[in-house]
Protein backbone atom coordinates (compact mmCIF):
# COMPACT_ATOMS: atom_id res chain seq x y z
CA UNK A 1 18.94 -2.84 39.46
CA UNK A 2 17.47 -2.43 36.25
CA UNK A 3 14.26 -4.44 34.65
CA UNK A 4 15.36 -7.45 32.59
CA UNK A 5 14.07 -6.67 28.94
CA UNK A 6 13.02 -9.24 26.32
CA UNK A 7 12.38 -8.68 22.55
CA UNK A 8 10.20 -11.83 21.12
CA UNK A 9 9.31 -12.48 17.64
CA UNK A 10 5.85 -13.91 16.16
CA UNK A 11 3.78 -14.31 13.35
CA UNK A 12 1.13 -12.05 13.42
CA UNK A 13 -1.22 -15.34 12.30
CA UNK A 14 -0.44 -17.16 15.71
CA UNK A 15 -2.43 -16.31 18.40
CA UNK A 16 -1.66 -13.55 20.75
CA UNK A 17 -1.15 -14.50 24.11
CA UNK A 18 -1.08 -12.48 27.48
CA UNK A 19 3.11 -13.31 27.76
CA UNK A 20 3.40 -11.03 24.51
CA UNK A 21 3.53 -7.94 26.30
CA UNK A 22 3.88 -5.26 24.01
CA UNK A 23 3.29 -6.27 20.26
CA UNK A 24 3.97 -3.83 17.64
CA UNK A 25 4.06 -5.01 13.58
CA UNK A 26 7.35 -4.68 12.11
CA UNK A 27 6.23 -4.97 8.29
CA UNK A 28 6.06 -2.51 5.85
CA UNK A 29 2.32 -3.64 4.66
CA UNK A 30 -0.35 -4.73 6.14
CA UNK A 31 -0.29 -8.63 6.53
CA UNK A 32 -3.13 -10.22 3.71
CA UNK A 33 -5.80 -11.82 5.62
CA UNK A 34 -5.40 -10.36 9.01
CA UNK A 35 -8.08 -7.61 10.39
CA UNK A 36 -6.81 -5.00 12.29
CA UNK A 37 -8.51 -5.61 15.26
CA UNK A 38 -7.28 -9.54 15.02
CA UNK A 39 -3.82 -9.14 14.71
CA UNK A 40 -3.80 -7.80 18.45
CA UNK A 41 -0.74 -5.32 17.49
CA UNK A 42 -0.28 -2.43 19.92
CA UNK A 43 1.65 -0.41 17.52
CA UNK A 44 2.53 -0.57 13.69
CA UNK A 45 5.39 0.75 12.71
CA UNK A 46 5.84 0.26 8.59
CA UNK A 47 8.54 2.34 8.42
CA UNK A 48 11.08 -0.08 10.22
CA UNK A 49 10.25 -2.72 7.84
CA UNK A 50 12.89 -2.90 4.90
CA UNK A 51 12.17 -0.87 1.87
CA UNK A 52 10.69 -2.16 -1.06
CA UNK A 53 13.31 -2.27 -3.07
CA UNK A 54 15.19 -4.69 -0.65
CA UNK A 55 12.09 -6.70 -0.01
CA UNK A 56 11.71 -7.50 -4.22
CA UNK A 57 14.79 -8.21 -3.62
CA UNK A 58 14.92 -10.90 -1.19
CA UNK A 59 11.86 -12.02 -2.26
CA UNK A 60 12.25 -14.77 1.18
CA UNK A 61 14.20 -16.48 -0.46
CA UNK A 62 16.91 -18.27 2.80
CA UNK A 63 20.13 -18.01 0.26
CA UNK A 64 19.50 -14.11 0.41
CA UNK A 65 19.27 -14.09 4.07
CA UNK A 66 22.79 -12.68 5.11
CA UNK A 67 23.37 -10.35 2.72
CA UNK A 68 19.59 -9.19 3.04
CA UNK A 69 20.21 -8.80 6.54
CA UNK A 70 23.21 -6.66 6.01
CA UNK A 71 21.19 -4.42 3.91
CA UNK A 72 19.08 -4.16 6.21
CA UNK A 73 20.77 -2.95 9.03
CA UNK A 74 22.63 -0.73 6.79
CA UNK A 75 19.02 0.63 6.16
CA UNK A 76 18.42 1.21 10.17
CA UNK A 77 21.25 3.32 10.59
CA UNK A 78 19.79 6.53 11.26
CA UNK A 79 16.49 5.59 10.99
CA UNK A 80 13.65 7.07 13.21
CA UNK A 81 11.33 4.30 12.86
CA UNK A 82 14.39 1.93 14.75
CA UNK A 83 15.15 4.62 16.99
CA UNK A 84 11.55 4.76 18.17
CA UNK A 85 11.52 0.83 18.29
CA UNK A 86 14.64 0.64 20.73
CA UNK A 87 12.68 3.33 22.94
CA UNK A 88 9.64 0.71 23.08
CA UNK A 89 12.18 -2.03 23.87
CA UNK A 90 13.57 0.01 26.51
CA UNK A 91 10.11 0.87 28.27
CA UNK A 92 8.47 -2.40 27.64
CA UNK A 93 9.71 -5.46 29.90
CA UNK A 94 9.03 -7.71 27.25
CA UNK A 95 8.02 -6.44 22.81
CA UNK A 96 6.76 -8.94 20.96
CA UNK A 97 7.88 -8.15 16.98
CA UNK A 98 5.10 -9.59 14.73
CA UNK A 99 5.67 -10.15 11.41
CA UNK A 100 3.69 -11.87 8.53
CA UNK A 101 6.64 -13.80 6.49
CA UNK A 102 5.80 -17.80 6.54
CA UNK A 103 9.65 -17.87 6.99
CA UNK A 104 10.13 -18.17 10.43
CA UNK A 105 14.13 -17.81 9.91
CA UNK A 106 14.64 -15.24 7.32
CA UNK A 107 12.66 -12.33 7.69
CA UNK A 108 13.59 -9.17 9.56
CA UNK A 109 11.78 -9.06 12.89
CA UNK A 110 15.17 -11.98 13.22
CA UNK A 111 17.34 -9.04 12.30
CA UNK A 112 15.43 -6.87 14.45
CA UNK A 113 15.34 -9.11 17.58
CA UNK A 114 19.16 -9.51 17.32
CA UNK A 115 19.71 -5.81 17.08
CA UNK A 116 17.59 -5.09 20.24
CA UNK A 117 18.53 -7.99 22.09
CA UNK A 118 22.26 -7.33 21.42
């Protein structure tokens, strides 16, 4: 019987609690305000954030959000960075994406979790 598996999403400004399991930063830079050892993150992988063309792009704003998000995934096809973040998925019972958008809705650990989480 295999392991249930859970992909969770938070801000990398709330604080980190032992339910997180494995937390690993999801944005290309380095949230403003946060000190390394603060944020808690097990792993930070800036390469599976969007680029930073799409990210002017968006610019957070929630009318953007779908066709960001197809973008997006469009730029995870292939990529290593998302291919080494389903392999934590897989051998993590529960990953914890932190992110540092104030959006809580529209930002891409949501497109993330939805691509792990299927």
């Amino acid at each position: 019987m295999a392991i249930p598996r859970e992909v969770r999403i938070k801000r990398v400004y709330e604080e980190p609690s032992a339910d997180d399991g494995f937390r690993v930063l999801v944005d290309r830079l380095w949230p403003r305000g946060v000190a390394k050892v603060d944020a808690h993150v097990d792993e930070w992988l800036k390469n599976v954030g969007p680029s930073n063309e799409l990210r002017h792009w968006f610019g957070h704003e929630p009318a953007k959000f779908a066709r960001f998000a197809a973008r997006y995934r469009e730029e995870l096809v292939g990529s290593d960075a998302f291919a080494q973040l389903r392999r934590l998925a897989e051998a993590h019972p529960v990953l914890t994406l932190v992110y540092g958008a104030k959006d809580t809705e529209h930002n891409q650990a949501v497109v993330l979790q939805g691509l792990l989480n299927g």
